[in-house]
C-alpha atoms as a PDB file:
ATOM      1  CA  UNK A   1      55.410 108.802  14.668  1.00  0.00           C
ATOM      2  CA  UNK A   2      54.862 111.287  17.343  1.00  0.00           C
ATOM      3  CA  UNK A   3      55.576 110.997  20.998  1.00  0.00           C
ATOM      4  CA  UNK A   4      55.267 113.168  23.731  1.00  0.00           C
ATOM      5  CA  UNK A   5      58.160 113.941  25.850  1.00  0.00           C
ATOM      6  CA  UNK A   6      55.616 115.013  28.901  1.00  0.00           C
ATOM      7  CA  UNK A   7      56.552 113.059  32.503  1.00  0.00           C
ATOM      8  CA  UNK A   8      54.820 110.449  34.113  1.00  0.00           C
ATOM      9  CA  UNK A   9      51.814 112.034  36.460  1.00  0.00           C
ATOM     10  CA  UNK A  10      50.940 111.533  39.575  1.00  0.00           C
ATOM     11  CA  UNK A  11      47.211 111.345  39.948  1.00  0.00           C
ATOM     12  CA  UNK A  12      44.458 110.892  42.782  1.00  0.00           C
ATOM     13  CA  UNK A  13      42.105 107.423  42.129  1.00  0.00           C
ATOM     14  CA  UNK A  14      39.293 110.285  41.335  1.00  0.00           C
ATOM     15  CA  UNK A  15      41.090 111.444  38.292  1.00  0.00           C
ATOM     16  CA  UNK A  16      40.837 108.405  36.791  1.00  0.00           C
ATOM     17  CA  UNK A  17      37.596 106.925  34.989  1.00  0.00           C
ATOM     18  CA  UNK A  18      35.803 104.231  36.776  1.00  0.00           C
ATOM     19  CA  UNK A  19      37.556 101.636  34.366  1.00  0.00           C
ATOM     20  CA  UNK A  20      40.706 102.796  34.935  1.00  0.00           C
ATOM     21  CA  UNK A  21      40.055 102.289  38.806  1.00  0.00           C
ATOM     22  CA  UNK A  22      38.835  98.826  38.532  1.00  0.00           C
ATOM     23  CA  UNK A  23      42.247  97.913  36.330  1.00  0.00           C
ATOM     24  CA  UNK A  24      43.623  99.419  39.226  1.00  0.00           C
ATOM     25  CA  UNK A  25      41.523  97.324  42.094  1.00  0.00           C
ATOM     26  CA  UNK A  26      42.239  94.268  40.351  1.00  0.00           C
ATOM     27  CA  UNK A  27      46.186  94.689  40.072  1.00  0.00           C
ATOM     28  CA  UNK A  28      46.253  95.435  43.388  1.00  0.00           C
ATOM     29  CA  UNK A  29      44.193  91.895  44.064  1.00  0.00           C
ATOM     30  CA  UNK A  30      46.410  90.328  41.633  1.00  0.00           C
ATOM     31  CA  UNK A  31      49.576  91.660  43.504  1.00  0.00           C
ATOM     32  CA  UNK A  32      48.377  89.255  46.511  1.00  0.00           C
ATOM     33  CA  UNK A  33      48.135  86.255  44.643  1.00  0.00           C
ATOM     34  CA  UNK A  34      51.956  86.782  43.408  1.00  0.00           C
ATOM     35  CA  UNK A  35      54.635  83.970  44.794  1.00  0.00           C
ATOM     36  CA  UNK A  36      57.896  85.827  45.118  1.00  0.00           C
ATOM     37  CA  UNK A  37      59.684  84.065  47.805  1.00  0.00           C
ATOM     38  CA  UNK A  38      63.100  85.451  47.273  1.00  0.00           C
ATOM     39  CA  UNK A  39      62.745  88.573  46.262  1.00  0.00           C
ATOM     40  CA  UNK A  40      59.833  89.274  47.928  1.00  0.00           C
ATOM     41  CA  UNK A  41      58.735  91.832  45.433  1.00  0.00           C
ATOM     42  CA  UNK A  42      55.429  90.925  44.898  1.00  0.00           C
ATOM     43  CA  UNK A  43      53.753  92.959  41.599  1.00  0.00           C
ATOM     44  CA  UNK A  44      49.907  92.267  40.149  1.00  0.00           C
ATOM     45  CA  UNK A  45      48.517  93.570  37.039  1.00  0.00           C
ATOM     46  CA  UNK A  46      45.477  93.546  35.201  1.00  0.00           C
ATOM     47  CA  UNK A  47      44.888  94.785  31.149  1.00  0.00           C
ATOM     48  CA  UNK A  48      42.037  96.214  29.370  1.00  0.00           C
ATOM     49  CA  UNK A  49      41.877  94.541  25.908  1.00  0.00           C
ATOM     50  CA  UNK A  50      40.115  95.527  22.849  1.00  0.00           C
ATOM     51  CA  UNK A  51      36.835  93.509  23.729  1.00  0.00           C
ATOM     52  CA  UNK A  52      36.930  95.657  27.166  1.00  0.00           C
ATOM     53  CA  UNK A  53      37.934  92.486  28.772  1.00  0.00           C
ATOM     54  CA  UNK A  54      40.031  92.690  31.832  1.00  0.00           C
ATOM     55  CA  UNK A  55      42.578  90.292  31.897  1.00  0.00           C
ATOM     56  CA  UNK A  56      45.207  89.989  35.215  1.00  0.00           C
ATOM     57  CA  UNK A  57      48.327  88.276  36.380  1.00  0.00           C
ATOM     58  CA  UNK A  58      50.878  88.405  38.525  1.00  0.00           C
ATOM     59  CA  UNK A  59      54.504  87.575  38.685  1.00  0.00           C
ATOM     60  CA  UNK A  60      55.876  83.724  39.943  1.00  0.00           C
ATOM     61  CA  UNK A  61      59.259  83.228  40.567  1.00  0.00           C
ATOM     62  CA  UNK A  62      61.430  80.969  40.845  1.00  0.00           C
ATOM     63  CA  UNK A  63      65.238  80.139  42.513  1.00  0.00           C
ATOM     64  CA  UNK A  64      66.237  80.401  38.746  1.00  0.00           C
ATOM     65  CA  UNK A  65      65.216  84.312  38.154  1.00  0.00           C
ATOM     66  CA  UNK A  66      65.532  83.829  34.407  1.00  0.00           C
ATOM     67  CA  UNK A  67      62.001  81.294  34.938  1.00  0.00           C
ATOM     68  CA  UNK A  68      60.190  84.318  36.802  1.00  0.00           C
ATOM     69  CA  UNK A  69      57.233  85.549  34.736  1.00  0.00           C
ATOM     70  CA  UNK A  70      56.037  89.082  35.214  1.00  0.00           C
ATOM     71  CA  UNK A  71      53.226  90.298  36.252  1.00  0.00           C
ATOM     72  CA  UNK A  72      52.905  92.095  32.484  1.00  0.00           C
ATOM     73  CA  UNK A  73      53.647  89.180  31.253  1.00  0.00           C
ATOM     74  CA  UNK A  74      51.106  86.620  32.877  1.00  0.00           C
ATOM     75  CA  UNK A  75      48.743  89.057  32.117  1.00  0.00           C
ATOM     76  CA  UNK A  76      49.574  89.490  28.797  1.00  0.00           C
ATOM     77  CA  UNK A  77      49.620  85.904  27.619  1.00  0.00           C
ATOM     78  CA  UNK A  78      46.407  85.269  29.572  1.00  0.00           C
ATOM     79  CA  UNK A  79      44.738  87.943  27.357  1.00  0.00           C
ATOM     80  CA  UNK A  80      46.661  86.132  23.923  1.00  0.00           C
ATOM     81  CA  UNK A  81      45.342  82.742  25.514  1.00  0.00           C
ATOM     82  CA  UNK A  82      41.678  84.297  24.777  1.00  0.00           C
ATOM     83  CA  UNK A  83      42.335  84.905  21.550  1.00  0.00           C
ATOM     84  CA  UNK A  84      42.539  88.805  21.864  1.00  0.00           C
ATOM     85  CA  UNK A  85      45.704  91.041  20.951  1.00  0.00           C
ATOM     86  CA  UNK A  86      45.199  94.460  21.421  1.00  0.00           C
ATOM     87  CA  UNK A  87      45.453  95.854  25.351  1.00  0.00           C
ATOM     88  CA  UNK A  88      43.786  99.449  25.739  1.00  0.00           C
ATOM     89  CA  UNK A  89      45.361 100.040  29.240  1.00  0.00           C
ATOM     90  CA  UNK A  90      47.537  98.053  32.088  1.00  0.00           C
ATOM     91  CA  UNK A  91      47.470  98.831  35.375  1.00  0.00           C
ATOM     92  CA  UNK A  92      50.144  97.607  37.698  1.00  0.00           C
ATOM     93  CA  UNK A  93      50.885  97.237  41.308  1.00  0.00           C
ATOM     94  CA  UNK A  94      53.791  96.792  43.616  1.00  0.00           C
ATOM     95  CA  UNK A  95      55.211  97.893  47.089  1.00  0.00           C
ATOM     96  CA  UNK A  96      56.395 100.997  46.589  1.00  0.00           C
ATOM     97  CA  UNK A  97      57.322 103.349  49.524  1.00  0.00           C
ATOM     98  CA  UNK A  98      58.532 106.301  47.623  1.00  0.00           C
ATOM     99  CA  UNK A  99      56.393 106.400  44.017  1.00  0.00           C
ATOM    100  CA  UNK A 100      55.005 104.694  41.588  1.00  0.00           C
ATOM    101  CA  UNK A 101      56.717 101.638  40.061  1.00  0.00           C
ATOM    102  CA  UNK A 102      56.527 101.695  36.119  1.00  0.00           C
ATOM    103  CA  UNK A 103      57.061  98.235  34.023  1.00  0.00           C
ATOM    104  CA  UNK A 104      60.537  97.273  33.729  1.00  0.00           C
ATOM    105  CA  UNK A 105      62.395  97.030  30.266  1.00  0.00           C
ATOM    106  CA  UNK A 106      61.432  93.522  29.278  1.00  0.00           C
ATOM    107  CA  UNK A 107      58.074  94.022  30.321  1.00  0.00           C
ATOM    108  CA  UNK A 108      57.533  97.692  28.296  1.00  0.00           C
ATOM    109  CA  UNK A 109      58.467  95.964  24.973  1.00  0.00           C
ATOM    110  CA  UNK A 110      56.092  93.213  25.491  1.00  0.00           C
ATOM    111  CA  UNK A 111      53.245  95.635  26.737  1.00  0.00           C
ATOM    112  CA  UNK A 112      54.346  97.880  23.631  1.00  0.00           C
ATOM    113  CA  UNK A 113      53.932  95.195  21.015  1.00  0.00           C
ATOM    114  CA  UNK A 114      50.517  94.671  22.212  1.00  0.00           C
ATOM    115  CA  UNK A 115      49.314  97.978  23.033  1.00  0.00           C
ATOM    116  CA  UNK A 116      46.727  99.618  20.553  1.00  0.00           C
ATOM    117  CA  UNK A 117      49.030 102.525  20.174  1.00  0.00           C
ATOM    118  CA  UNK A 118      52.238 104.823  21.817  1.00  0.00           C
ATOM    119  CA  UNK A 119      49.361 106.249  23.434  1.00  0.00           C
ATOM    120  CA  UNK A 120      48.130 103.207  25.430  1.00  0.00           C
ATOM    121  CA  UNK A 121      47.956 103.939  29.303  1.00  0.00           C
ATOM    122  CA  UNK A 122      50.074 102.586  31.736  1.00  0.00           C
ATOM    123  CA  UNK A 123      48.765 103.413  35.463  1.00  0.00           C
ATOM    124  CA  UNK A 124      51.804 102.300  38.085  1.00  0.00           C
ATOM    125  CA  UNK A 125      50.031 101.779  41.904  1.00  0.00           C
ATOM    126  CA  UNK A 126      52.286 102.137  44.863  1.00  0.00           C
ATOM    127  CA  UNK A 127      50.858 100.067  47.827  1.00  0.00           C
ATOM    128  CA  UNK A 128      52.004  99.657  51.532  1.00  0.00           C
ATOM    129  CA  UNK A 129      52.562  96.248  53.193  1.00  0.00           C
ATOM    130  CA  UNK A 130      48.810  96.312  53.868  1.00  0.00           C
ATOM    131  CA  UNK A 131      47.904  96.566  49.986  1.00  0.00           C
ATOM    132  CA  UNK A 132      46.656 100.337  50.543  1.00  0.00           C
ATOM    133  CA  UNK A 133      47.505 102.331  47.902  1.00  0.00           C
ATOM    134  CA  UNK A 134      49.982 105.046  48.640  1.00  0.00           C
ATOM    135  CA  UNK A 135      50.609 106.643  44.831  1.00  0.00           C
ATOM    136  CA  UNK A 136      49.773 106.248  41.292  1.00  0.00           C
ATOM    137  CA  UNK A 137      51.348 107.611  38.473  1.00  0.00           C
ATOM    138  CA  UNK A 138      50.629 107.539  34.816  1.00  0.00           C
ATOM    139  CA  UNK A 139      51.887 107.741  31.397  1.00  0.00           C
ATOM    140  CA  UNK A 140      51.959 106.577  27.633  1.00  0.00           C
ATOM    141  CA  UNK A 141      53.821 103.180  26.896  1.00  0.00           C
ATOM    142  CA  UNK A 142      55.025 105.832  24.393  1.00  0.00           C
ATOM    143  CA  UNK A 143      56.598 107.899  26.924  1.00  0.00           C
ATOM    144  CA  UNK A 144      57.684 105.179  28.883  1.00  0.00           C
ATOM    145  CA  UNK A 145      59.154 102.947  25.640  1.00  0.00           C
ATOM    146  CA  UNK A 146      59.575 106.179  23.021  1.00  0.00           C
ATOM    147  CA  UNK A 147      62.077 103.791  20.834  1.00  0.00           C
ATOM    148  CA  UNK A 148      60.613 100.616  20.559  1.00  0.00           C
ATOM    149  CA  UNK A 149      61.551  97.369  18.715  1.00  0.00           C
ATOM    150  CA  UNK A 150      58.041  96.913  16.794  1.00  0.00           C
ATOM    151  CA  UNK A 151      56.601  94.680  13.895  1.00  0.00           C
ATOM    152  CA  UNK A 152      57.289  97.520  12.309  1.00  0.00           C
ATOM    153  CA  UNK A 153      60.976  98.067  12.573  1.00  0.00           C
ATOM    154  CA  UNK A 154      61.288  94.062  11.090  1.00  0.00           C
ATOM    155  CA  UNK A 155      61.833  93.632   6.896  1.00  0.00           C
END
């Protein structure tokens, strides 16, 4: 297995396809439905699957952190819930005033055991308090994960 040790990019919304920008649209929709009333850090995906379906989520928390789903997540399960699972690309958005915010740790090996390939596309939005977006980055769940616990690594 091969991965590339090339950083995440920053890119303008017209270097990315037209899908790519509507995973990106609705993440940023999704980020608004999100219930994070003690963090406040309010994050909204949306997933490509293998059927070019676009499935989205966003995280709910709860006093009890360990109950919060993630935005990833939500997303994620929604898409299992169809009976699909394979994601071609996730797009995700939170408030971010200086970059891009990439999936966190629990989230990557999720998105990782359901992603086509190391290659799958991850596209992090940065948005102001007014949902504007500010910054997107990219990379490879393979960049961002390069050792990951898979079906694979299991006897």
């Amino acid at each position: 297995m091969q991965y590339s040790s090339a950083p995440m990019k920053i890119v303008q919304q017209s270097d990315l396809s037209a899908m790519e920008r509507r995973l990106v649209r609705n993440a940023v929709a999704a980020r608004k439905k999100a219930h994070a009333p003690y963090s406040h850090y309010k994050c909204g995906a949306a997933l490509l699957d293998i059927r070019n379906r676009i499935h989205t989520g966003c995280n709910v928390e709860t006093i009890d952190y360990t109950l919060t789903t993630h935005a990833e997540m939500d997303a994620i399960n929604g898409m299992v819930k169809s009976g699909t699972f394979k994601l071609k690309a996730l797009a995700v958005a939170v408030l971010a005033v200086k970059g891009p915010a990439f999936p966190c740790g629990l989230c990557r090996q999720k998105i990782r055991e359901f992603a086509v390939s190391e290659e799958t596309l991850i596209i992090a939005v940065g948005v102001d308090a007014r949902s504007r977006i500010r910054t997107i980055g990219t990379a490879t769940i393979g960049q961002l994960y390069p050792h990951a616990f898979t079906p694979n690594c299991v006897i």
